[in-house]
N, C-alpha and C. Protein backbone atom coordinates (compact mmCIF):
# COMPACT_ATOMS: atom_id res chain seq x y z
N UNK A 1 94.65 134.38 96.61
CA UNK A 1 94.72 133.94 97.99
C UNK A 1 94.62 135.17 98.90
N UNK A 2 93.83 135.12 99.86
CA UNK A 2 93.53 136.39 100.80
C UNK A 2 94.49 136.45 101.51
N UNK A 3 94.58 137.81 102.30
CA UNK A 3 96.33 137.73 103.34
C UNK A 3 95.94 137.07 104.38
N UNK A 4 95.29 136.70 104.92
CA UNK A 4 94.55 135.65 105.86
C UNK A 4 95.29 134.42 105.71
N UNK A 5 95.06 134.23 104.55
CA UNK A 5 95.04 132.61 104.37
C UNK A 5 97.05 132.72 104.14
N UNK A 6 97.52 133.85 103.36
CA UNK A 6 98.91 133.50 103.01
C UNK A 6 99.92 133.89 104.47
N UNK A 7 98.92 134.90 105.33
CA UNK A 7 99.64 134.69 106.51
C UNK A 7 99.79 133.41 107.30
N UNK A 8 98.71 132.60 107.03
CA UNK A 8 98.80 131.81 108.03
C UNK A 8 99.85 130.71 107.51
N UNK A 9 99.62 130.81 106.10
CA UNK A 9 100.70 129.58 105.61
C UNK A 9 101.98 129.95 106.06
N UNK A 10 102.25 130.91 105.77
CA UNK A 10 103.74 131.82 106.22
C UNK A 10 104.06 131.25 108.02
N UNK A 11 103.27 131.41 108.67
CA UNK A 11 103.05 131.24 110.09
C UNK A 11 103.56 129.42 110.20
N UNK A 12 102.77 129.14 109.33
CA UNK A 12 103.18 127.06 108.83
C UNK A 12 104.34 126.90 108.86
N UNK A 13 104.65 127.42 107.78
CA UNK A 13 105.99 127.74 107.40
C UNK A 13 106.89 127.62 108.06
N UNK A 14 106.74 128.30 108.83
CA UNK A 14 107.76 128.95 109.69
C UNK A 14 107.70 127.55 111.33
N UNK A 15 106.81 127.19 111.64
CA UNK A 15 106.86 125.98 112.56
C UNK A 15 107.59 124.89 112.44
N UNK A 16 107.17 124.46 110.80
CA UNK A 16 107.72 123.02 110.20
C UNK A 16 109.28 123.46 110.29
N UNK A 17 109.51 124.58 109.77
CA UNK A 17 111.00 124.99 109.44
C UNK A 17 111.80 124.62 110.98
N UNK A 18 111.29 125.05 112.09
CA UNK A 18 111.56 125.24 113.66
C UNK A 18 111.38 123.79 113.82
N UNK A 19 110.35 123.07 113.42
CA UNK A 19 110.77 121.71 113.86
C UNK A 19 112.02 120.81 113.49
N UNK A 20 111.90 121.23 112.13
CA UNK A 20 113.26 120.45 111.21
C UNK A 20 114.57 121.12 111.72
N UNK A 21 114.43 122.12 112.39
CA UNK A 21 115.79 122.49 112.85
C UNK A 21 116.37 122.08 114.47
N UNK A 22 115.24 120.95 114.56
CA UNK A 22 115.72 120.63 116.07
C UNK A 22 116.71 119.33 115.36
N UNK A 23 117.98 119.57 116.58
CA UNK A 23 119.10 118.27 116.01
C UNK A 23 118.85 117.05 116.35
N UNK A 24 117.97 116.60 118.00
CA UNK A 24 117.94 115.71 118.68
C UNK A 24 116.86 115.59 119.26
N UNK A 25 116.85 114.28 120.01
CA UNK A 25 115.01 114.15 120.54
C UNK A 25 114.97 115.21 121.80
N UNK A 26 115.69 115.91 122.52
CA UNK A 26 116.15 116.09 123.60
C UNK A 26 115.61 118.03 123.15
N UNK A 27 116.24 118.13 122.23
CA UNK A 27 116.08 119.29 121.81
C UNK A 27 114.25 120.04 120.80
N UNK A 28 113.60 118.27 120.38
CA UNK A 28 112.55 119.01 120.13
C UNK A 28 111.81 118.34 121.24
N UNK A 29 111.76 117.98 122.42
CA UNK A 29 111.19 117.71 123.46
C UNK A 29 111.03 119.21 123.96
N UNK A 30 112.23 119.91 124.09
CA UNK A 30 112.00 121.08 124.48
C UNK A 30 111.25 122.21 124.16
N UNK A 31 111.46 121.96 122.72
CA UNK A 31 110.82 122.95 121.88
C UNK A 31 108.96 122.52 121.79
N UNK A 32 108.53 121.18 122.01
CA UNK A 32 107.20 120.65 122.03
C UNK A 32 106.55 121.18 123.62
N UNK A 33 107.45 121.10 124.32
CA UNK A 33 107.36 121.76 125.63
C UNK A 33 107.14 123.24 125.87
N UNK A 34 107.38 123.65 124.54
CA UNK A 34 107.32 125.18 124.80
C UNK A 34 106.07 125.92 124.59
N UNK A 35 106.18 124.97 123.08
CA UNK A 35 104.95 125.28 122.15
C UNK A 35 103.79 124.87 122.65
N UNK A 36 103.68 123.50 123.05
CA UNK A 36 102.27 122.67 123.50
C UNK A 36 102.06 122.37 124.98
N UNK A 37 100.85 122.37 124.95
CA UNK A 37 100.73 121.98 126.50
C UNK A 37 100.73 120.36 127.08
N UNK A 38 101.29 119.90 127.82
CA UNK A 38 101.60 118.55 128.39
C UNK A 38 100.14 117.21 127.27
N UNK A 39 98.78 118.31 128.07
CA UNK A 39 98.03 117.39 127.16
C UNK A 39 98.14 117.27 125.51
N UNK A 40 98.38 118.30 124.77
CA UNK A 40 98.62 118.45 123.55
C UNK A 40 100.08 117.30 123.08
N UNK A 41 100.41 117.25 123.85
CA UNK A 41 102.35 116.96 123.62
C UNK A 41 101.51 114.91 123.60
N UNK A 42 100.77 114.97 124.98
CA UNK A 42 100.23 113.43 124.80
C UNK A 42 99.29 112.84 124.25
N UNK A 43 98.58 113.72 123.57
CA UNK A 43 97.32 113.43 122.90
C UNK A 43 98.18 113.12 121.25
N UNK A 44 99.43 113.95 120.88
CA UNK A 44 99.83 113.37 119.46
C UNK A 44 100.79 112.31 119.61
N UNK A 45 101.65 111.50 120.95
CA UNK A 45 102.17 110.66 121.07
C UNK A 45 101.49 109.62 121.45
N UNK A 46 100.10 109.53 121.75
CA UNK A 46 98.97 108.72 121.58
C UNK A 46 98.82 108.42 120.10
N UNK A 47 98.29 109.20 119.25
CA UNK A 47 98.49 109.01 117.57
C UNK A 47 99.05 108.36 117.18
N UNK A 48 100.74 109.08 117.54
CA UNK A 48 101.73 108.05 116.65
C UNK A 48 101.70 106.50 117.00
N UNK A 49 101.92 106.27 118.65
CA UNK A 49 101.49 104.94 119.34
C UNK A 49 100.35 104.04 118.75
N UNK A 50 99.50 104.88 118.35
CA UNK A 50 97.80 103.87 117.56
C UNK A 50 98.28 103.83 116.43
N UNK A 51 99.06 104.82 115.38
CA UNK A 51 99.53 104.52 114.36
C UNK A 51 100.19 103.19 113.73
N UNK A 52 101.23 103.09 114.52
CA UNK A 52 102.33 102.11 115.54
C UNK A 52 101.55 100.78 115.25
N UNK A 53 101.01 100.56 115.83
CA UNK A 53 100.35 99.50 116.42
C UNK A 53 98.78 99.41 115.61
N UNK A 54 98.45 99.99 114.56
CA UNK A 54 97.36 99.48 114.08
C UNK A 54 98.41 99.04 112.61
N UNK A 55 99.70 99.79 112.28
CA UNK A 55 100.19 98.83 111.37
C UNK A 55 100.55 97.49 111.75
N UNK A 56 100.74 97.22 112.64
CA UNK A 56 101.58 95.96 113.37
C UNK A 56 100.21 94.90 113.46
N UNK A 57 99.08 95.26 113.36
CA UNK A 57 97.96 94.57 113.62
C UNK A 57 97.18 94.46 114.49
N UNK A 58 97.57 95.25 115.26
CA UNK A 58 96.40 95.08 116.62
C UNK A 58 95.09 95.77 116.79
N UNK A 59 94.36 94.92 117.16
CA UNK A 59 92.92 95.39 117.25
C UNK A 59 92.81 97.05 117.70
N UNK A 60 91.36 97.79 117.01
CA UNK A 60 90.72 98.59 117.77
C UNK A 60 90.89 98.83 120.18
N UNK A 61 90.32 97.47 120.39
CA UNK A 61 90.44 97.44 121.42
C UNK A 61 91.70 97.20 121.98
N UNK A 62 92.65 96.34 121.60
CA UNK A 62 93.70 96.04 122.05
C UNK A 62 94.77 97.91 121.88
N UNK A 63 94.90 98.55 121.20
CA UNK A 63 94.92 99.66 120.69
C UNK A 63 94.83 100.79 121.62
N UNK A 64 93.06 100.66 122.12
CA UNK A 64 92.64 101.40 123.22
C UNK A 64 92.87 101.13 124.39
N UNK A 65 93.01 99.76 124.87
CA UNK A 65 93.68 99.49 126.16
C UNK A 65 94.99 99.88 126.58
N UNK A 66 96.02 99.83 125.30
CA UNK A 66 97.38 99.96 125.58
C UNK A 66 97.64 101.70 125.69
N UNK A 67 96.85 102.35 124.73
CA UNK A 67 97.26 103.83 124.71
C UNK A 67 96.46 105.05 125.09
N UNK A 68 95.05 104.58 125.82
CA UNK A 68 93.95 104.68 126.18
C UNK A 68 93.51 105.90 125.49
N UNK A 69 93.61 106.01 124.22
CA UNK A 69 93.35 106.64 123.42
C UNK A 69 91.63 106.65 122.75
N UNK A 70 91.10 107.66 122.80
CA UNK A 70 89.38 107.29 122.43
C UNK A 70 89.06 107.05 121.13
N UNK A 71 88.07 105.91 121.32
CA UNK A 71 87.39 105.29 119.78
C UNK A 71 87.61 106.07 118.46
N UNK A 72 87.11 107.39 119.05
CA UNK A 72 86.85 108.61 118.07
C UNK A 72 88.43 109.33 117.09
N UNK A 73 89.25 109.38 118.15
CA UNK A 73 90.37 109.26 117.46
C UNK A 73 91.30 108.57 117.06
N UNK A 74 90.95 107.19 117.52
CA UNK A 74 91.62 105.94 116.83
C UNK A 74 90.99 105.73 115.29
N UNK A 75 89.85 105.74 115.38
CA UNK A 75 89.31 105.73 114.17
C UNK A 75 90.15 107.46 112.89
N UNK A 76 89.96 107.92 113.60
CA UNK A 76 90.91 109.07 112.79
C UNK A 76 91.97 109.05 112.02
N UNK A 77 92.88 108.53 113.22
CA UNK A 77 94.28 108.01 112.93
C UNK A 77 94.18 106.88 112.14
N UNK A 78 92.94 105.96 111.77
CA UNK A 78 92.97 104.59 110.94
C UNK A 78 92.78 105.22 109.56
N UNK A 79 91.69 106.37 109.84
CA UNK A 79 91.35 106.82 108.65
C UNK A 79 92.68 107.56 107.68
N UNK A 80 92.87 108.22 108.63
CA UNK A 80 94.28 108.98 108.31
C UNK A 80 95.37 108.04 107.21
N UNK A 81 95.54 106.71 107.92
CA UNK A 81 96.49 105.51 107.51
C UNK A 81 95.98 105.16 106.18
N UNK A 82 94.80 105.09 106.12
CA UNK A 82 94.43 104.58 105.01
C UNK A 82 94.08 105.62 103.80
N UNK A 83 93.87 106.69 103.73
CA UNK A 83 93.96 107.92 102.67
C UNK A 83 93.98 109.15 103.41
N UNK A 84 95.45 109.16 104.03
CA UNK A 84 95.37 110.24 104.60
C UNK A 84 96.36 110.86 103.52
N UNK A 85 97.87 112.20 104.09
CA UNK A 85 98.76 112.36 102.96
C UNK A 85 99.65 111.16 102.97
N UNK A 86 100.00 110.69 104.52
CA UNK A 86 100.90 109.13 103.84
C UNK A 86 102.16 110.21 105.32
N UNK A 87 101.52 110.69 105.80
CA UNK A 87 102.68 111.49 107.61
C UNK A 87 102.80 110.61 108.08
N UNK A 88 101.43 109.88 108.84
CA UNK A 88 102.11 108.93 109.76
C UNK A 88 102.75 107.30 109.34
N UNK A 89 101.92 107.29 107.99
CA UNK A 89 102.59 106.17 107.28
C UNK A 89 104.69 106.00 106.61
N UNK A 90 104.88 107.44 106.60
CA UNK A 90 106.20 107.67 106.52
C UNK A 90 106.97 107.46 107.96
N UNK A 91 105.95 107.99 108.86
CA UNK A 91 106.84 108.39 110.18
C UNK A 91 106.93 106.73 110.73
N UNK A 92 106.01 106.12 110.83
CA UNK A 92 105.92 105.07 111.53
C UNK A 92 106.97 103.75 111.11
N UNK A 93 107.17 103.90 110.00
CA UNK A 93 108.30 103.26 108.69
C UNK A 93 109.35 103.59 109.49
N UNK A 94 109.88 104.65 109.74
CA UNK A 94 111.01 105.16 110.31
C UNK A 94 111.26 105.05 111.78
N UNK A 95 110.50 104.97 112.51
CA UNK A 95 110.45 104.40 114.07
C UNK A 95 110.24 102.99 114.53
């Protein structure tokens, strides 16, 4: 593995660890606030929302109306659901 590649995992590492150490929603709001920019912060609570709601059954369009989320990444997030690693299929279970 090149130091490239093991830095960056290290760098991974080290995020996931910072996320799991937030106690409350309040506290990684802050920390998503720090890290990401407003659009970044709504473009992955769009995700989880299409996630959400394409398990529950709702159409493509019905989907895009509610979270006005684009074709291109709804389809992502479907793809994702269906052989992705099984993230948002865990997360969405839990919310």
């Amino acid at each position: 593995m090149g130091k490239d590649k093991e830095k960056d995992e290290m760098m991974r590492s080290t995020l996931y660890k910072a996320l799991l150490l937030c106690e409350n929603e309040r506290e990684m709001a802050e920390l998503l606030s720090d890290l990401c920019t407003y659009k970044e912060i709504d473009q992955m609570a769009q995700r989880i929302a299409a996630a959400k709601l394409l398990k529950e059954g709702k159409t493509y369009a019905e989907i895009i109306e509610d979270t006005e989320i684009s074709s291109a990444t709804l389809s992502r997030v479907s793809r994702c659901l269906q052989r992705g690693s099984g993230g948002y299929e865990r997360i969405v279970e839990k919310i």
